[in-house]
Every structure is written in C-alpha cells, then in structure tokens.
Protein backbone atom coordinates (compact mmCIF):
# COMPACT_ATOMS: atom_id res chain seq x y z
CA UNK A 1 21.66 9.67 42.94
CA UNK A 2 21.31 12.15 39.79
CA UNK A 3 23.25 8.99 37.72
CA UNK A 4 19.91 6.92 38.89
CA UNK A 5 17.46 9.22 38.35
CA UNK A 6 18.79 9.76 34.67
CA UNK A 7 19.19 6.23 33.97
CA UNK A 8 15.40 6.27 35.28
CA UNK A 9 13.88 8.87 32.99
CA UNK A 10 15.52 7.53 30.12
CA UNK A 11 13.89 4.17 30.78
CA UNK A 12 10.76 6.04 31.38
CA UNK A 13 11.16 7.85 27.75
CA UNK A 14 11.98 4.64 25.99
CA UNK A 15 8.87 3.31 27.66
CA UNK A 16 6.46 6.43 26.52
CA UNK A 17 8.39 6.41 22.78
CA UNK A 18 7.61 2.44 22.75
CA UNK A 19 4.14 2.68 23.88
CA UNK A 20 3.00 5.88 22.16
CA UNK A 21 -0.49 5.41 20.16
CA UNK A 22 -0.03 5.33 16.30
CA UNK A 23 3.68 4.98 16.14
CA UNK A 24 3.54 3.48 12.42
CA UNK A 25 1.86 6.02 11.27
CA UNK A 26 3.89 8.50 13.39
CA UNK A 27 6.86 6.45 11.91
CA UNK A 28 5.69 6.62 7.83
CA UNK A 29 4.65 10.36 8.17
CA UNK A 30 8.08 11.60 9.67
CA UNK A 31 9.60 9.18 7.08
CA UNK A 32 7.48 10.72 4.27
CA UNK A 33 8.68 14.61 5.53
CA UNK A 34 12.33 13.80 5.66
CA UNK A 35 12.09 12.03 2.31
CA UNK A 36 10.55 15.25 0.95
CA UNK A 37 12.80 17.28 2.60
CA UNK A 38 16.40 15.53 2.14
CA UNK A 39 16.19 12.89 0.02
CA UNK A 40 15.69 9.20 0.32
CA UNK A 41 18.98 8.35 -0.04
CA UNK A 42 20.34 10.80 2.53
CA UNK A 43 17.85 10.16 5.45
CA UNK A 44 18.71 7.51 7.77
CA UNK A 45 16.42 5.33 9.98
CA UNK A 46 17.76 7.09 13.08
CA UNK A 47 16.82 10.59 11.52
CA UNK A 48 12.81 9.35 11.22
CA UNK A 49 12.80 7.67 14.08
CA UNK A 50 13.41 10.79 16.29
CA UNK A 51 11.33 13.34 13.84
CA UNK A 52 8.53 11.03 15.30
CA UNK A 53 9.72 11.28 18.64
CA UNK A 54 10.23 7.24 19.04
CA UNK A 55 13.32 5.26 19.36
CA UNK A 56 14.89 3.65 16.62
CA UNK A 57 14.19 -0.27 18.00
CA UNK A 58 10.34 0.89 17.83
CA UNK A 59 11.30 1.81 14.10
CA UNK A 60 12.25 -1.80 13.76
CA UNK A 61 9.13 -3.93 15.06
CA UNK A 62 7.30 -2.20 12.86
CA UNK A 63 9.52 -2.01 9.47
CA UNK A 64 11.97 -3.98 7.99
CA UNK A 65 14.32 -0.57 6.53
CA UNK A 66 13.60 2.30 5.30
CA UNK A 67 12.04 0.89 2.20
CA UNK A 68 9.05 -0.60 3.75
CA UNK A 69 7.92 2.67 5.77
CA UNK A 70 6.31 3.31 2.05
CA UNK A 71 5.05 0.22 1.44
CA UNK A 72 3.04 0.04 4.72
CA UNK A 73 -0.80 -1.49 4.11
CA UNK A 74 0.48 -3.47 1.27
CA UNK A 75 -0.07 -6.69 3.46
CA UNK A 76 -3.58 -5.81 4.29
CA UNK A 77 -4.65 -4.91 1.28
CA UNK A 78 -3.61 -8.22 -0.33
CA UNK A 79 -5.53 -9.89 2.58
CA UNK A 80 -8.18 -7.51 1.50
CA UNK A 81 -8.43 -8.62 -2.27
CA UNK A 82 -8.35 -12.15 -1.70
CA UNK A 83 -11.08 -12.88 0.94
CA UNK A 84 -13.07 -10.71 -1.58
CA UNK A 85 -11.94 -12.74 -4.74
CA UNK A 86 -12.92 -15.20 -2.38
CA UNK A 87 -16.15 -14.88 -1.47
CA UNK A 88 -17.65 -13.69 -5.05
CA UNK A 89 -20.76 -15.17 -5.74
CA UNK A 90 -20.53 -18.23 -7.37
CA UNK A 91 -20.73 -18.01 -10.91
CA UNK A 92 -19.25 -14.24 -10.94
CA UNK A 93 -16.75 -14.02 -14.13
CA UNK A 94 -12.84 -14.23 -12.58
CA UNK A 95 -12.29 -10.50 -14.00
CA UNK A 96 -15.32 -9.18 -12.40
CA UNK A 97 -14.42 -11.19 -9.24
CA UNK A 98 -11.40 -9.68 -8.52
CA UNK A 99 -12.27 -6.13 -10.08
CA UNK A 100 -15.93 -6.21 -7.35
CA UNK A 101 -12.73 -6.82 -4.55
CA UNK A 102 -10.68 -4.12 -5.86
CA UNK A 103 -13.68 -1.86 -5.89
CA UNK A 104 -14.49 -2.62 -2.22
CA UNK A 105 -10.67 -1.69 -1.28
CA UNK A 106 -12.04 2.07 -1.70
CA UNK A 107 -11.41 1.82 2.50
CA UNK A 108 -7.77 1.97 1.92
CA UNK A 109 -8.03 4.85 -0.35
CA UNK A 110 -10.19 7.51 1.34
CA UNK A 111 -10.25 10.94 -0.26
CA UNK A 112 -8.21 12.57 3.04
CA UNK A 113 -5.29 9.70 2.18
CA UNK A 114 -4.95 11.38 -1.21
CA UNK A 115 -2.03 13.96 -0.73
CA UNK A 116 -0.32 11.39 1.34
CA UNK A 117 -0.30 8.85 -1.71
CA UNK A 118 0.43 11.43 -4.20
CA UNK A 119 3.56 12.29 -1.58
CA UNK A 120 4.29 8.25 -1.94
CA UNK A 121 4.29 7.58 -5.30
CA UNK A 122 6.26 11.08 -6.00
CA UNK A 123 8.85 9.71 -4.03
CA UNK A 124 8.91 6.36 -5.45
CA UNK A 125 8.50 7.35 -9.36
CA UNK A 126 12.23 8.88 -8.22
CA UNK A 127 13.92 5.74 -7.19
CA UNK A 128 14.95 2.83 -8.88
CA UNK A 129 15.01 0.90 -5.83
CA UNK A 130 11.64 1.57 -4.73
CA UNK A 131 9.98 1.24 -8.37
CA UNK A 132 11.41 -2.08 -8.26
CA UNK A 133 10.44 -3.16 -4.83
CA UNK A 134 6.18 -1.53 -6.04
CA UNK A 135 6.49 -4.28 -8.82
CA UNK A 136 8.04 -6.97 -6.22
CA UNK A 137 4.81 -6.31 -4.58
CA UNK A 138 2.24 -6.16 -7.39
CA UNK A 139 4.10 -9.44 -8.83
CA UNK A 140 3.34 -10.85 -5.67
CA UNK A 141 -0.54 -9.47 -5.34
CA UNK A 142 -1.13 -11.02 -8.75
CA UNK A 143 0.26 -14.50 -7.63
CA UNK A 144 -1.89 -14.52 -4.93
CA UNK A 145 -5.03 -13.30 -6.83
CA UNK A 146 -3.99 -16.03 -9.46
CA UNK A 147 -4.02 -18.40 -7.03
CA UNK A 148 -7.28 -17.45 -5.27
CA UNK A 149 -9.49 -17.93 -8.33
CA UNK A 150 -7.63 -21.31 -9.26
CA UNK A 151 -9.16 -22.39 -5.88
CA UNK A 152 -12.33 -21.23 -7.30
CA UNK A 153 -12.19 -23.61 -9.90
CA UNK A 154 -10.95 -21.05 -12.85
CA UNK A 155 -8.36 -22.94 -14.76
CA UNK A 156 -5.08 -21.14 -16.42
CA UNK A 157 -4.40 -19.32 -18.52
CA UNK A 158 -7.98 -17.49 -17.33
CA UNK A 159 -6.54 -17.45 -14.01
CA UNK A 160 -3.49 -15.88 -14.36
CA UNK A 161 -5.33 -13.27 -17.40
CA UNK A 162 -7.59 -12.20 -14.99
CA UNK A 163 -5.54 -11.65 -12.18
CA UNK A 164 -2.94 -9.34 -14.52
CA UNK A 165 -5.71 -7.51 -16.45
CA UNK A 166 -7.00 -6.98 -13.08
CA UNK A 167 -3.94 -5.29 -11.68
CA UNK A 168 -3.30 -3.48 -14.67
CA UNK A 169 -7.01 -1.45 -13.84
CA UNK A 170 -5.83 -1.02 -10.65
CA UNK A 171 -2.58 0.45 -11.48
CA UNK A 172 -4.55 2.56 -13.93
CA UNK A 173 -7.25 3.69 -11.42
CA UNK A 174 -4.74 4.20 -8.62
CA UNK A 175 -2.71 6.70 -10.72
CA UNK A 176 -5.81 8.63 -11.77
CA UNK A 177 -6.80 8.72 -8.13
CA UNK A 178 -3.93 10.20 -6.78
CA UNK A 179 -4.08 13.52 -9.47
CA UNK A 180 -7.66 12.69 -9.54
CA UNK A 181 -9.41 16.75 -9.10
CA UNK A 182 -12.74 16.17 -10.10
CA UNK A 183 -12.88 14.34 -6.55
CA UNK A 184 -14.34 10.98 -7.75
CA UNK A 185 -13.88 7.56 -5.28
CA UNK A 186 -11.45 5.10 -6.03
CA UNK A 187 -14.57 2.67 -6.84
CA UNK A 188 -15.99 4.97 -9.53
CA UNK A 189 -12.41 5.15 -11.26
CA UNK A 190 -11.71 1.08 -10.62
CA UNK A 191 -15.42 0.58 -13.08
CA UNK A 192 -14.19 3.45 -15.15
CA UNK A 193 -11.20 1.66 -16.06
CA UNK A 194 -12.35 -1.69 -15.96
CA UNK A 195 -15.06 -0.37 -18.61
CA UNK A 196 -12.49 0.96 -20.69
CA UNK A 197 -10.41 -2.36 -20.66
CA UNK A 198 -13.68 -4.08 -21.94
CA UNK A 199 -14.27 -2.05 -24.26
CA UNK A 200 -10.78 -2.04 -25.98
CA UNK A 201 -11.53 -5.61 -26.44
CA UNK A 202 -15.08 -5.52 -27.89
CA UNK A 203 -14.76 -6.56 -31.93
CA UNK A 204 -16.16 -3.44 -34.35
C-alpha cells in the first residue's frame, strides 16, 4: 500500500511540475541564477530543472540544451521583424522598412526586461560557445530579413545592404539599451542609431 501511494504522488508531482503555469520562463530564470552563480559550464540541465521546481523532460519540450534557455524569444522576434518588413507601406525605403519593424519590436524589450538582458548578454560576452551561437542567430535574422524585402521587389545587393546595416543598428541599440541609465525605450535608441548610421554616410 505505502509502495502505491508513493508511486501515486510522484505521478501526481510530475503532473503539477509538467503542468505548472510559466515553466519557460520558470525554466530560463533558474537557468539564468545558476549560470550566475556556478558557471555555465558547471551547471547541468538537471540542476535548472529542479531550481525551477519542474522535471527535467519538461526542460526538454521546451529547449533544445542548455544553450537555448538564453536564446529563448529569438524565434518570435524574427517572426516579429518580418511580418513588419512585410507589411511596410509600399514605397517605404528597404532600410527604413526593416528599421520601422525593429522599432515596433520595443514589446520584446520592455524597460522591467532590462536587468534580465543585461544578466544574458553578461553571460554570453563570457562564452565562446554562446557568442557564436548569438551570431548563428543574427546570421540567420538577416537571411530572413534579406529575403523578406527581395519579396518586396528590392533587388540585391540593396537587399542584402539593408538587411545587414539594419542589424548592425540593432546590435548597436540593443547594447546601449541594456546599460542604457538615462531610461530611454528601445525605439528612441533604434532612430538614434539609425540616425547616426545616416549620417556617417552623408558627403561633407
């Protein structure tokens, strides 16, 4: 009798860690603390998955490794950026297209997110491995941006220009936003930068 009624609360705690709200964010904070706290190289996938109270086949629906836990929202902002490169107004330069998206993607950087990023990109700035899987991913956002305005009719190299000058302001804003103190939005530091860019390449 006690081995069934173990065997049935253990079920019953899988179930609750399975089924608990948030668990990828649960998941990326605890990964984020033990990171902080021992290393990325020394914590283990089992180690987050219980500092967040889940199980570690939870851990795995929602990441791939370890890695990924800090490159969560990276899908959904790419989704972001091109439905916005994609529905520019007609006519709308291809740097200015895709600069107006990045702008908008001020959701996925709210002011409260800030330490959190800062956290992030500490972490990753420390790591080969992870610097190299941020440009895997910024590679691939440009590809896809380059390919979004080619639908809209924007033929190469302008394409491909805009879509890296375009990443290159928001690489720019993104690190100013994350040590930012004078508390201004990601949008106002995306047109700062994007004005500064111009600028550099207006003929005096």
């Amino acid at each position: 009798m006690t081995r069934q009624r173990r065997g049935s609360s253990d079920t019953g705690a899988l179930r609750a860690g399975r089924w608990e709200p948030n668990a990828r964010g649960r998941l990326q904070q605890a990964a984020l603390e033990l990171y902080a706290e021992y290393g990325y190289d020394q914590t283990t996938v089992a180690q987050i998955a219980q500092r967040a109270g889940l199980t570690e086949r939870t851990f795995f629906r929602h990441f791939a490794d370890k890695r990924e836990v800090l490159f969560r929202g990276a899908g959904a902002l790419q989704e972001f950026l091109v439905n916005g490169v994609t529905s520019a107004p007609e006519g709308v330069a291809p740097l200015d297209a895709v600069t107006d998206a990045l702008a908008d993607a001020e959701v996925f950087f709210s002011p409260e997110g800030r330490a959190f990023s800062r956290q992030r990109q500490s972490i990753i700035a420390a790591h080969a491995e992870l610097q190299e899987r941020e440009l895997i991913k910024l590679a691939a956002l440009s590809a896809e941006l380059t390919a979004t305005l080619r639908r809209r009719g924007v033929k190469d190299p302008a394409a491909s220009l805009a879509a890296e000058a375009g990443i290159a302001v928001f690489k720019i804003a993104f690190e100013r936003w994350i040590n930012e103190t004078s508390h201004q939005s990601f949008r106002q530091l995306i047109q700062e930068s994007l004005a500064e860019l111009k600028a550099m390449t207006v003929s005096k």
